[in-house]
C-alpha atoms as a PDB file:
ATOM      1  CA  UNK A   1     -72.991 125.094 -60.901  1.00  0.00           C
ATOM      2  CA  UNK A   2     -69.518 125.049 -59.058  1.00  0.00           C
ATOM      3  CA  UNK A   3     -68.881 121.819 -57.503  1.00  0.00           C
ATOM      4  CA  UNK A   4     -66.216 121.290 -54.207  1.00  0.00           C
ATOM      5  CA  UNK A   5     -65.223 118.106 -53.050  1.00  0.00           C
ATOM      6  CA  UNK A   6     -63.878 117.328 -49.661  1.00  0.00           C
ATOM      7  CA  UNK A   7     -62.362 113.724 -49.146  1.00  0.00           C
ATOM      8  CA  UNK A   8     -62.719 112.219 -45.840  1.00  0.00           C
ATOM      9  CA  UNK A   9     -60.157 110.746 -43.705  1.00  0.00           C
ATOM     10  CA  UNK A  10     -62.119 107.911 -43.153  1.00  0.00           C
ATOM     11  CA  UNK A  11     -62.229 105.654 -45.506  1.00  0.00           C
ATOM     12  CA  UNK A  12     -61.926 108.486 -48.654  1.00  0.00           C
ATOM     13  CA  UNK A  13     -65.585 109.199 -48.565  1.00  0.00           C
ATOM     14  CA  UNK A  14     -66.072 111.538 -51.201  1.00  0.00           C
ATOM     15  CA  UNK A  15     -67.977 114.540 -49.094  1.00  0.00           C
ATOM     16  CA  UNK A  16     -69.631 117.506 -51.810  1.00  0.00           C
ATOM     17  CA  UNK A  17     -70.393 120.747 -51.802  1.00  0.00           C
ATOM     18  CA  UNK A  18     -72.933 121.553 -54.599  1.00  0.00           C
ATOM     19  CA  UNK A  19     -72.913 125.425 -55.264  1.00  0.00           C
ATOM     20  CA  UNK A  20     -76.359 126.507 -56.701  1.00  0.00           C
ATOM     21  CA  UNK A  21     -77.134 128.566 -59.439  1.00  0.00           C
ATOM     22  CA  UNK A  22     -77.231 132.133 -57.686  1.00  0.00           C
ATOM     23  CA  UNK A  23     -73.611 131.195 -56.590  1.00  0.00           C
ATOM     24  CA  UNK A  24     -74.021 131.233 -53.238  1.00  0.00           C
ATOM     25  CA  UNK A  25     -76.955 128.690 -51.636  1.00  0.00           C
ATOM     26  CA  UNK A  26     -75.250 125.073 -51.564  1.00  0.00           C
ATOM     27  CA  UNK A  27     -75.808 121.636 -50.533  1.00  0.00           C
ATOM     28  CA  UNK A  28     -73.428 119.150 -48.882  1.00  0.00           C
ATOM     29  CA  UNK A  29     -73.851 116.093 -49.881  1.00  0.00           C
ATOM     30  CA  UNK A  30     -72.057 112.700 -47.586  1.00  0.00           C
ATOM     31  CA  UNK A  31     -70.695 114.602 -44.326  1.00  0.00           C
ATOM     32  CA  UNK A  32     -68.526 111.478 -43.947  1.00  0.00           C
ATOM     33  CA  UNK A  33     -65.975 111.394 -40.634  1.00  0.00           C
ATOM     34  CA  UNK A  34     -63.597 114.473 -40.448  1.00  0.00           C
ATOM     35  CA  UNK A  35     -64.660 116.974 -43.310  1.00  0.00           C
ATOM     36  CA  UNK A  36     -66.770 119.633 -40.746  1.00  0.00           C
ATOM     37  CA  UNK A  37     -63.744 121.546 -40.709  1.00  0.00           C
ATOM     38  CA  UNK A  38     -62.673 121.694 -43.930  1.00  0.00           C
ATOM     39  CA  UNK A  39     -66.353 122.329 -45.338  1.00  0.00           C
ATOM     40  CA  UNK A  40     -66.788 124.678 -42.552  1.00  0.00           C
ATOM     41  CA  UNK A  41     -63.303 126.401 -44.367  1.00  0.00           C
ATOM     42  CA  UNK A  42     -65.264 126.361 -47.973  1.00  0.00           C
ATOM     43  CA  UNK A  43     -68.341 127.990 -46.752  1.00  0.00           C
ATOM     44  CA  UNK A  44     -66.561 130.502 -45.207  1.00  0.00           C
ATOM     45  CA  UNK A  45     -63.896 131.475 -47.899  1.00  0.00           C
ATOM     46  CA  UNK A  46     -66.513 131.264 -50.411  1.00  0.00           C
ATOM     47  CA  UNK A  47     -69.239 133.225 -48.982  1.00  0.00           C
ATOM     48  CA  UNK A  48     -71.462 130.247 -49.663  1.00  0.00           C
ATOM     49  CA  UNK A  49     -74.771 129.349 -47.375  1.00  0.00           C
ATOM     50  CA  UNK A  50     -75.746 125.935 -47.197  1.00  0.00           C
ATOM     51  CA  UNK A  51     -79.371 125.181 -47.400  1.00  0.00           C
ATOM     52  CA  UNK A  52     -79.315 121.517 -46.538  1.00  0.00           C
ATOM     53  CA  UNK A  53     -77.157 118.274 -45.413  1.00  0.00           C
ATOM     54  CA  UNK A  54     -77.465 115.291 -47.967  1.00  0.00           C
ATOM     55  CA  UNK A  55     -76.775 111.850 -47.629  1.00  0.00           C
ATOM     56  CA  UNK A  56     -76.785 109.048 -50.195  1.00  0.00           C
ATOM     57  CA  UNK A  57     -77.436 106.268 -47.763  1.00  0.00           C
ATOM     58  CA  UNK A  58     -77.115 105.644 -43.681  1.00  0.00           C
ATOM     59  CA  UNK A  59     -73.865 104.582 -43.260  1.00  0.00           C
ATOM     60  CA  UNK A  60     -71.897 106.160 -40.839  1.00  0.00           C
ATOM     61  CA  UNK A  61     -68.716 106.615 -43.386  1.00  0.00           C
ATOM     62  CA  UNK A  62     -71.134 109.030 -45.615  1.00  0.00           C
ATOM     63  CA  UNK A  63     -73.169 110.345 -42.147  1.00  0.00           C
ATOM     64  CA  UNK A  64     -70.659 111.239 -39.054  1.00  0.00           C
ATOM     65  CA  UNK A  65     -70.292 114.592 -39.316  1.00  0.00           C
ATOM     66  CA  UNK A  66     -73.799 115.486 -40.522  1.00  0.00           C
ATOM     67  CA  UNK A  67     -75.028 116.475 -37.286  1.00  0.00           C
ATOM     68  CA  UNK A  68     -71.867 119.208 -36.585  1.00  0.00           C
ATOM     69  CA  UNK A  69     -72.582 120.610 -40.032  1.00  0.00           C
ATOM     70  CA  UNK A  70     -76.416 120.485 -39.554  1.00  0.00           C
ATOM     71  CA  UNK A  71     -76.274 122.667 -36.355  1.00  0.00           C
ATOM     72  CA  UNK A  72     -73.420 125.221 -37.730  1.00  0.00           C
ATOM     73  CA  UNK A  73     -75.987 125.913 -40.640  1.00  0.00           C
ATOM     74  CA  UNK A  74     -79.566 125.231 -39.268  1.00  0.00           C
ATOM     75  CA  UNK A  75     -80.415 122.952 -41.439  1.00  0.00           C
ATOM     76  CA  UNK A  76     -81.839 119.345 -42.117  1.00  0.00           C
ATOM     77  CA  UNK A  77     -80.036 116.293 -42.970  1.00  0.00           C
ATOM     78  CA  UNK A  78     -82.391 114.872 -46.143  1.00  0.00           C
ATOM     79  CA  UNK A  79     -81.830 111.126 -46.514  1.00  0.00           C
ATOM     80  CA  UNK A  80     -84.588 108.428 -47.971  1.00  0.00           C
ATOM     81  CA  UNK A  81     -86.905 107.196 -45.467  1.00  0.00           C
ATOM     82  CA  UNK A  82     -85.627 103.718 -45.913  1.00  0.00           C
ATOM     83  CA  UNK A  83     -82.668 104.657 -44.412  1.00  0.00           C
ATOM     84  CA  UNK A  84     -82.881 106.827 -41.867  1.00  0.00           C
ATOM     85  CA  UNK A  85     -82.887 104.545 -39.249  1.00  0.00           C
ATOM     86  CA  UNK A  86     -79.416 103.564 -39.953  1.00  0.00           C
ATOM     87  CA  UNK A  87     -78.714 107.363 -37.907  1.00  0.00           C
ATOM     88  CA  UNK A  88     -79.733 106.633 -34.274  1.00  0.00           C
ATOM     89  CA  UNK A  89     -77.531 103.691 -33.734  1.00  0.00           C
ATOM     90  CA  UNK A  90     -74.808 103.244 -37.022  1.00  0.00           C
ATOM     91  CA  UNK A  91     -72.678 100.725 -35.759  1.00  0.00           C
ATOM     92  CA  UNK A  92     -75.707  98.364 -34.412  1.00  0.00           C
ATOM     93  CA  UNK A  93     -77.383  98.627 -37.785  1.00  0.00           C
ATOM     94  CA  UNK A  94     -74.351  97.182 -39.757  1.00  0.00           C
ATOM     95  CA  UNK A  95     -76.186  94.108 -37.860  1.00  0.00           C
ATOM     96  CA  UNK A  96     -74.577  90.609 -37.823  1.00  0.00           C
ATOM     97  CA  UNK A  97     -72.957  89.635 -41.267  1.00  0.00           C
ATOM     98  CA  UNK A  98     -73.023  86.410 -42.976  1.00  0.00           C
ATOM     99  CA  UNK A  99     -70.577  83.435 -42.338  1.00  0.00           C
ATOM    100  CA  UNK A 100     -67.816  84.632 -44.960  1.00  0.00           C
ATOM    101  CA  UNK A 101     -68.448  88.035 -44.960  1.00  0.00           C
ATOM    102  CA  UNK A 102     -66.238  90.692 -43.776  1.00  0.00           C
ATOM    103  CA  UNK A 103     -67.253  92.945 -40.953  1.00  0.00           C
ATOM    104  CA  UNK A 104     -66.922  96.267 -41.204  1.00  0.00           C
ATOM    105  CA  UNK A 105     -67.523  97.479 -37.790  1.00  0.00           C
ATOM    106  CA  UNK A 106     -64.259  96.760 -36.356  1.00  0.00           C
ATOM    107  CA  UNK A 107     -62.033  98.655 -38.728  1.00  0.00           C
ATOM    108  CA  UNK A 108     -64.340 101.448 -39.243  1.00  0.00           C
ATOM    109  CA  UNK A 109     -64.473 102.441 -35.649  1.00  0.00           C
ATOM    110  CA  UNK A 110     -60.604 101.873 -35.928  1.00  0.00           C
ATOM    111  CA  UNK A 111     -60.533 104.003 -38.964  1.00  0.00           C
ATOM    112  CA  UNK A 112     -62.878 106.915 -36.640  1.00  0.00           C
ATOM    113  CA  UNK A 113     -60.535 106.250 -33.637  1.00  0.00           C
ATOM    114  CA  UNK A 114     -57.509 107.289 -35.756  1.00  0.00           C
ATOM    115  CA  UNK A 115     -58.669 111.025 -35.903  1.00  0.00           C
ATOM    116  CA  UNK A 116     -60.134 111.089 -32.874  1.00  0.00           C
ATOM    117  CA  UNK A 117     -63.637 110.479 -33.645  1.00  0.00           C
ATOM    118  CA  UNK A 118     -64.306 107.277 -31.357  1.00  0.00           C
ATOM    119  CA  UNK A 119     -67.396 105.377 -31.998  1.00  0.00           C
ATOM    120  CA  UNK A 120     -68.976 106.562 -28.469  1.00  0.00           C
ATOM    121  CA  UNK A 121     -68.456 110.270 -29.486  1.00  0.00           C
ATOM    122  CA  UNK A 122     -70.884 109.649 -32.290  1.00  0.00           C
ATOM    123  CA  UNK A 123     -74.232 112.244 -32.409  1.00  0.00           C
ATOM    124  CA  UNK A 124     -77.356 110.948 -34.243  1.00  0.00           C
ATOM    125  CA  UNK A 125     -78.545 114.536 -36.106  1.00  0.00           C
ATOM    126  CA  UNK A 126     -81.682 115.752 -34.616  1.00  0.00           C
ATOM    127  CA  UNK A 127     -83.148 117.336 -37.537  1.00  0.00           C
ATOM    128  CA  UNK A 128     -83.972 114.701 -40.247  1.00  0.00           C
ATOM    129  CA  UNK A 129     -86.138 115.249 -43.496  1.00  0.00           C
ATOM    130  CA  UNK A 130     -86.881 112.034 -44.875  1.00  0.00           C
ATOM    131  CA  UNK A 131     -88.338 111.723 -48.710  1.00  0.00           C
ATOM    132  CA  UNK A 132     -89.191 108.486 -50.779  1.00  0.00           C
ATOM    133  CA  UNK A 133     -89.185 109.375 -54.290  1.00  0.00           C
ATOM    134  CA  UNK A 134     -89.835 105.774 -55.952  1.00  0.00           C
ATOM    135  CA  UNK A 135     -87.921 104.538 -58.812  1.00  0.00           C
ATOM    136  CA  UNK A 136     -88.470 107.921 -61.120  1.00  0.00           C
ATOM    137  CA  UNK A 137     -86.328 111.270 -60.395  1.00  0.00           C
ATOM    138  CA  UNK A 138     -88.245 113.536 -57.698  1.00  0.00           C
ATOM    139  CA  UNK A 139     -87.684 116.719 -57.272  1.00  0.00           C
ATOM    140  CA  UNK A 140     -86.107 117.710 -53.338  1.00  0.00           C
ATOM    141  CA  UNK A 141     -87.260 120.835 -51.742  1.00  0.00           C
ATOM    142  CA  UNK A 142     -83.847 122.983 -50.797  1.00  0.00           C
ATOM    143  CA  UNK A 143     -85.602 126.300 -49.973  1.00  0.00           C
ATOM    144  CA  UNK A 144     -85.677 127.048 -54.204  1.00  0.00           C
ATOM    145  CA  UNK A 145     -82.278 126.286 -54.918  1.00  0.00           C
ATOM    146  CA  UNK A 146     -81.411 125.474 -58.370  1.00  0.00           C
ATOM    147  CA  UNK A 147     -79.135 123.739 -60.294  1.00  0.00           C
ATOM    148  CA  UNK A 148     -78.891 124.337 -63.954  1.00  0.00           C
ATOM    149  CA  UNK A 149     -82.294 126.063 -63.487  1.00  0.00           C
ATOM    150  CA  UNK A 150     -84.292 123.097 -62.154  1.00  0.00           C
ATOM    151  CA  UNK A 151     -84.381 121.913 -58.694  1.00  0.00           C
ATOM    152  CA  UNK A 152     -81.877 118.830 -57.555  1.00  0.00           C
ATOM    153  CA  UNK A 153     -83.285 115.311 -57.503  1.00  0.00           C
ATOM    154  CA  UNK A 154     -83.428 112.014 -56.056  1.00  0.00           C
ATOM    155  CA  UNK A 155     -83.631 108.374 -57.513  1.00  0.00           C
ATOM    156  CA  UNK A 156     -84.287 105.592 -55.175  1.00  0.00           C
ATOM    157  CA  UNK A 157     -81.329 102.854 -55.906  1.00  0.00           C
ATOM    158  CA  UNK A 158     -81.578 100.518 -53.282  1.00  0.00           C
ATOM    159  CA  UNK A 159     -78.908  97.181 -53.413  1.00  0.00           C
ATOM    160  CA  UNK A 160     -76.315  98.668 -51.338  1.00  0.00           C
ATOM    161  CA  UNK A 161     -78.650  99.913 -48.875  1.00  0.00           C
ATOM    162  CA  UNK A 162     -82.157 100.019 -48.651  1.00  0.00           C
ATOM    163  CA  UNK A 163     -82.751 103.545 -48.960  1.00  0.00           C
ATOM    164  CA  UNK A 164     -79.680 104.210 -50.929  1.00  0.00           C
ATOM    165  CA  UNK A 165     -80.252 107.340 -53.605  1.00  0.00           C
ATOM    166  CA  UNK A 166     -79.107 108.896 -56.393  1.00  0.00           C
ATOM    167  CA  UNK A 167     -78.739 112.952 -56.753  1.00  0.00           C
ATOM    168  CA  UNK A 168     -79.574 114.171 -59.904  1.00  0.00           C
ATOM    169  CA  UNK A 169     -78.725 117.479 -61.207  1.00  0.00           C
ATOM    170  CA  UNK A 170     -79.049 119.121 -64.183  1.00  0.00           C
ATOM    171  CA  UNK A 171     -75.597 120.913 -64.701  1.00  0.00           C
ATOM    172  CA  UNK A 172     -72.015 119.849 -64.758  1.00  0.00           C
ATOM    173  CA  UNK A 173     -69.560 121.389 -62.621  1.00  0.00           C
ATOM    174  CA  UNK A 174     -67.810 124.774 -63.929  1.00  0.00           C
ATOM    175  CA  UNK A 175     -65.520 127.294 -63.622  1.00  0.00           C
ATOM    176  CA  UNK A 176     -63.499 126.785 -60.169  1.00  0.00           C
ATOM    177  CA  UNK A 177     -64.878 123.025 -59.740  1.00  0.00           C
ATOM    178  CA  UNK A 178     -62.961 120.588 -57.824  1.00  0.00           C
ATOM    179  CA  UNK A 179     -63.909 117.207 -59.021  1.00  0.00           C
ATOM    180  CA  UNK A 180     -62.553 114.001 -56.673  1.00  0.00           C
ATOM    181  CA  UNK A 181     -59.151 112.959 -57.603  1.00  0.00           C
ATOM    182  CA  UNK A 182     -59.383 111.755 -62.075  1.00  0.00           C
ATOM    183  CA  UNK A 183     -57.535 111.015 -64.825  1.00  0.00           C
ATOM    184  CA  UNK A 184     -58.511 113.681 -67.036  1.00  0.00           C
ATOM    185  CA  UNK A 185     -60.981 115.768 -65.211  1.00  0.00           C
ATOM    186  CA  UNK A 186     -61.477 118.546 -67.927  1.00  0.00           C
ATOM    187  CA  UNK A 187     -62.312 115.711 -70.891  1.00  0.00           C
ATOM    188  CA  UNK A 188     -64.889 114.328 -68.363  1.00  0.00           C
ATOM    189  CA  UNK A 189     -66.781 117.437 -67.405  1.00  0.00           C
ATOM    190  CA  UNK A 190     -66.553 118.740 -71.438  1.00  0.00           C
ATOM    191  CA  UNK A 191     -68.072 115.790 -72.905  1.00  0.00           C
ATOM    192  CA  UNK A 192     -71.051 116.017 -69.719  1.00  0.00           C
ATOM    193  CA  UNK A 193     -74.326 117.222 -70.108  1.00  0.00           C
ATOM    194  CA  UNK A 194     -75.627 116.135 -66.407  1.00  0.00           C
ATOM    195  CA  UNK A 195     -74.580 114.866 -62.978  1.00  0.00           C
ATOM    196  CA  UNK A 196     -75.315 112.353 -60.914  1.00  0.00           C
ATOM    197  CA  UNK A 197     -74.073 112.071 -57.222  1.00  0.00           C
ATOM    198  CA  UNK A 198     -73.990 107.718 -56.953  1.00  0.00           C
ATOM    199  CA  UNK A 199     -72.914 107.128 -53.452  1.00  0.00           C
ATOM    200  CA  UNK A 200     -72.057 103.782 -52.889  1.00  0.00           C
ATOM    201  CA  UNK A 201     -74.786 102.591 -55.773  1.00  0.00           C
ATOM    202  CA  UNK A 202     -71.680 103.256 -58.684  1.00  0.00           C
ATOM    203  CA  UNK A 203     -68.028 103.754 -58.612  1.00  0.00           C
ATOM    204  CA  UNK A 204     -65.820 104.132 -61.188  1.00  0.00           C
ATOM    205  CA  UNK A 205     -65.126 100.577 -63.005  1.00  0.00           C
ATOM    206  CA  UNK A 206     -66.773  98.952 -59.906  1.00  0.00           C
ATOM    207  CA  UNK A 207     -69.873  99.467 -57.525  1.00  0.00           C
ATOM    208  CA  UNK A 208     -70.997  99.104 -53.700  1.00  0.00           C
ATOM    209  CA  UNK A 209     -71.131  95.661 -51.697  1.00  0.00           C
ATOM    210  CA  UNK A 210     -74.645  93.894 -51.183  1.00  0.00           C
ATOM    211  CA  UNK A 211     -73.329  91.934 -48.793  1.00  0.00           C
ATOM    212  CA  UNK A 212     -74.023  94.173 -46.023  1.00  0.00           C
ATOM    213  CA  UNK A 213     -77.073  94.356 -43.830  1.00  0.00           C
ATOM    214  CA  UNK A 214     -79.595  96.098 -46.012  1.00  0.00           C
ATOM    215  CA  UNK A 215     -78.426  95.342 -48.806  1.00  0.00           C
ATOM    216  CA  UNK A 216     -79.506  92.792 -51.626  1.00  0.00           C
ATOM    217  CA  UNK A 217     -77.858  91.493 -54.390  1.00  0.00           C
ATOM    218  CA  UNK A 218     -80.906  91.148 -57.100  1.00  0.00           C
ATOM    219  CA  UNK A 219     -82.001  94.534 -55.607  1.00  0.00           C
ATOM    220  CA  UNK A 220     -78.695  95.842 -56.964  1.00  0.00           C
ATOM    221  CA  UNK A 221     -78.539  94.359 -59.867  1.00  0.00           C
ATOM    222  CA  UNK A 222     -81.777  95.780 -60.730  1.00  0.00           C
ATOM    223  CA  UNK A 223     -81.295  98.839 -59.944  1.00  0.00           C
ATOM    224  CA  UNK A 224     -77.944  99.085 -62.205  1.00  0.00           C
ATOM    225  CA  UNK A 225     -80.235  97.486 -64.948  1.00  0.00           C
ATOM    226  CA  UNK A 226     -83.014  99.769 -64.290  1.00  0.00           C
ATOM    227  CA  UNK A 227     -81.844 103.084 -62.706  1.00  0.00           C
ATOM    228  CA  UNK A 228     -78.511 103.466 -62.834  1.00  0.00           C
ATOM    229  CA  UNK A 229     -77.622 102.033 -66.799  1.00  0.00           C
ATOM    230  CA  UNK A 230     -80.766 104.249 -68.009  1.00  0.00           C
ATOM    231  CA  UNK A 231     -79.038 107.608 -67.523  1.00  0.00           C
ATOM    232  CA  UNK A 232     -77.927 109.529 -69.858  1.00  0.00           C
ATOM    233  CA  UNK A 233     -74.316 108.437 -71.208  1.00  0.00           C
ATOM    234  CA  UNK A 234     -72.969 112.092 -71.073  1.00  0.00           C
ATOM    235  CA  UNK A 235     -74.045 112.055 -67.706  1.00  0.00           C
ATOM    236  CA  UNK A 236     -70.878 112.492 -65.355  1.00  0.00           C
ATOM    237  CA  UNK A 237     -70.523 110.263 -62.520  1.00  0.00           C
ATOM    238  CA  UNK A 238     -69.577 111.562 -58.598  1.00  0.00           C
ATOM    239  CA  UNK A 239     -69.478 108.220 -56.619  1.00  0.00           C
ATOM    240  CA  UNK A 240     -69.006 108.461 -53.003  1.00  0.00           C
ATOM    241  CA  UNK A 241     -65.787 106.830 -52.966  1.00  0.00           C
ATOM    242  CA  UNK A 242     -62.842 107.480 -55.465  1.00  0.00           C
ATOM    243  CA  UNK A 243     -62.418 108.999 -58.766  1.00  0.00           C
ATOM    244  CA  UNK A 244     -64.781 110.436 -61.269  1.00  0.00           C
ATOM    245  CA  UNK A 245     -66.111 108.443 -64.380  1.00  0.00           C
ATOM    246  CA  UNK A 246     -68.876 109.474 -66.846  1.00  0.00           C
ATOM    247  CA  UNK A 247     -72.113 107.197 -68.058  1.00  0.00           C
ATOM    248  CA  UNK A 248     -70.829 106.508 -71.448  1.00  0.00           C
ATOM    249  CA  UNK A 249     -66.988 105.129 -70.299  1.00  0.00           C
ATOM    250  CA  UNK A 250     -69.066 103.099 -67.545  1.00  0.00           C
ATOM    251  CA  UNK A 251     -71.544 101.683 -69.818  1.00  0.00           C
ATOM    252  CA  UNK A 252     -68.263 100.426 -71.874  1.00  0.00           C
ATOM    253  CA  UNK A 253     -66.228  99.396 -69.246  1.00  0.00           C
ATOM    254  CA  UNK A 254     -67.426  98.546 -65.696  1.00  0.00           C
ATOM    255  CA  UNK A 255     -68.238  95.189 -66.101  1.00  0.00           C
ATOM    256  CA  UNK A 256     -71.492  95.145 -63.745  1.00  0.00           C
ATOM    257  CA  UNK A 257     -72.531  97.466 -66.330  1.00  0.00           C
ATOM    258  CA  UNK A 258     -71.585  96.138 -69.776  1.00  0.00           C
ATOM    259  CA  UNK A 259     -72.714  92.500 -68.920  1.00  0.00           C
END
């Protein structure tokens, strides 16, 4: 598996390309605003054909541009059922926060303004394949594309979202991988065995808010209790929002982890 990472201009979403076995069918996983072009660029230079849009959750920051790249390559945008309403109207369904809480809206349509992606401009996708695998690893259908030999999965992981998901994949990324930016890249992907694609669920020393509309905080605690602390240490760790990490330096040292 090769693995090429775009980084959004809005708000560093970490967008993915997932290169598949045969070395040229890929997935892109969290179109976030202002990475079309740039994955458009990687496809093309790499002779690569994507089979499917991915998204870990429904907000917009992970979803804006998966409509462009869904019509350039005919293909669905696959996000959990429980989320997928979050795509026809992205800014209403950030809903009205709690007393205390801060509210995204306003500086992420400032954030989309900036490149010139105002919040008006946005394009719900029109072709949506929505799955709900449960708490156990399901396998996606991508047209037979493999990763590692096995099809990708997904993990529901709701807390920061109610549909967010984890991607599993049975590989780490090789030769002429491009992990997000990490201390020590190499050490993490040599001492890997697996991959997981965490969204907003798990960041490196942190993880997502559940303080947002559709989101819960026992939901996410169990979820890092029950889904997310039960993978596989060597397992390395693509959040959708800064660096790289790995299960076993997580389980040590991210404190919503080792409590």
């Amino acid at each position: 598996m090769r693995l090429l990472t775009v980084v959004a201009p809005v708000f560093g979403t970490n967008c993915y390309v997932l290169v598949a076995d045969d070395g040229v069918a890929c997935v892109v996983v969290d179109a976030g605003g202002g990475v079309a072009g740039a994955v458009r660029g990687l496809v093309a230079r790499e002779g690569l054909r994507p089979v499917a849009v991915l998204a870990t959750h429904g907000h917009v920051d992970h979803t804006w541009d998966a409509t462009a790249l869904c019509e350039e390559f005919d293909v669905d945008l696959h996000v959990h059922a429980a989320d997928a309403y979050r795509l026809a109207d992205p800014f209403g369904t950030l809903g009205v926060l709690a007393a205390g809480v801060h509210d995204l809206r306003g500086p992420l349509a400032q954030a989309l303004a900036a490149v010139g992606m105002p919040a008006a401009s946005y394009r719900p996708p029109g072709r949506v394949r929505t799955f709900d695998p449960g708490p156990e690893a399901a396998d996606l259908d991508l047209g037979g594309a493999a990763f590692g030999g096995r099809p990708l999965q997904a993990r529901h992981a709701p807390g920061h979202t109610e549909g967010a998901t984890l991607y599993l994949v049975a590989a780490v990324p090789g030769e002429g991988s491009a992990l997000p930016d990490s201390p020590s890249p190499a050490s993490l992907v040599a001492g890997a065995t697996a991959t997981a694609l965490t969204g907003d669920v798990l960041f490196a020393g942190s993880i997502g808010r559940s303080d947002l509309p559709g989101g819960d905080e026992t939901t996410m605690a169990a979820t890092l209790r029950d889904r997310v602390a039960t993978l596989p240490p060597t397992t390395l760790v693509l959040p959708g929002h800064g660096p790289a990490s790995r299960m076993d330096l997580e389980l040590r040292s991210n404190p919503y982890l080792a409590a």
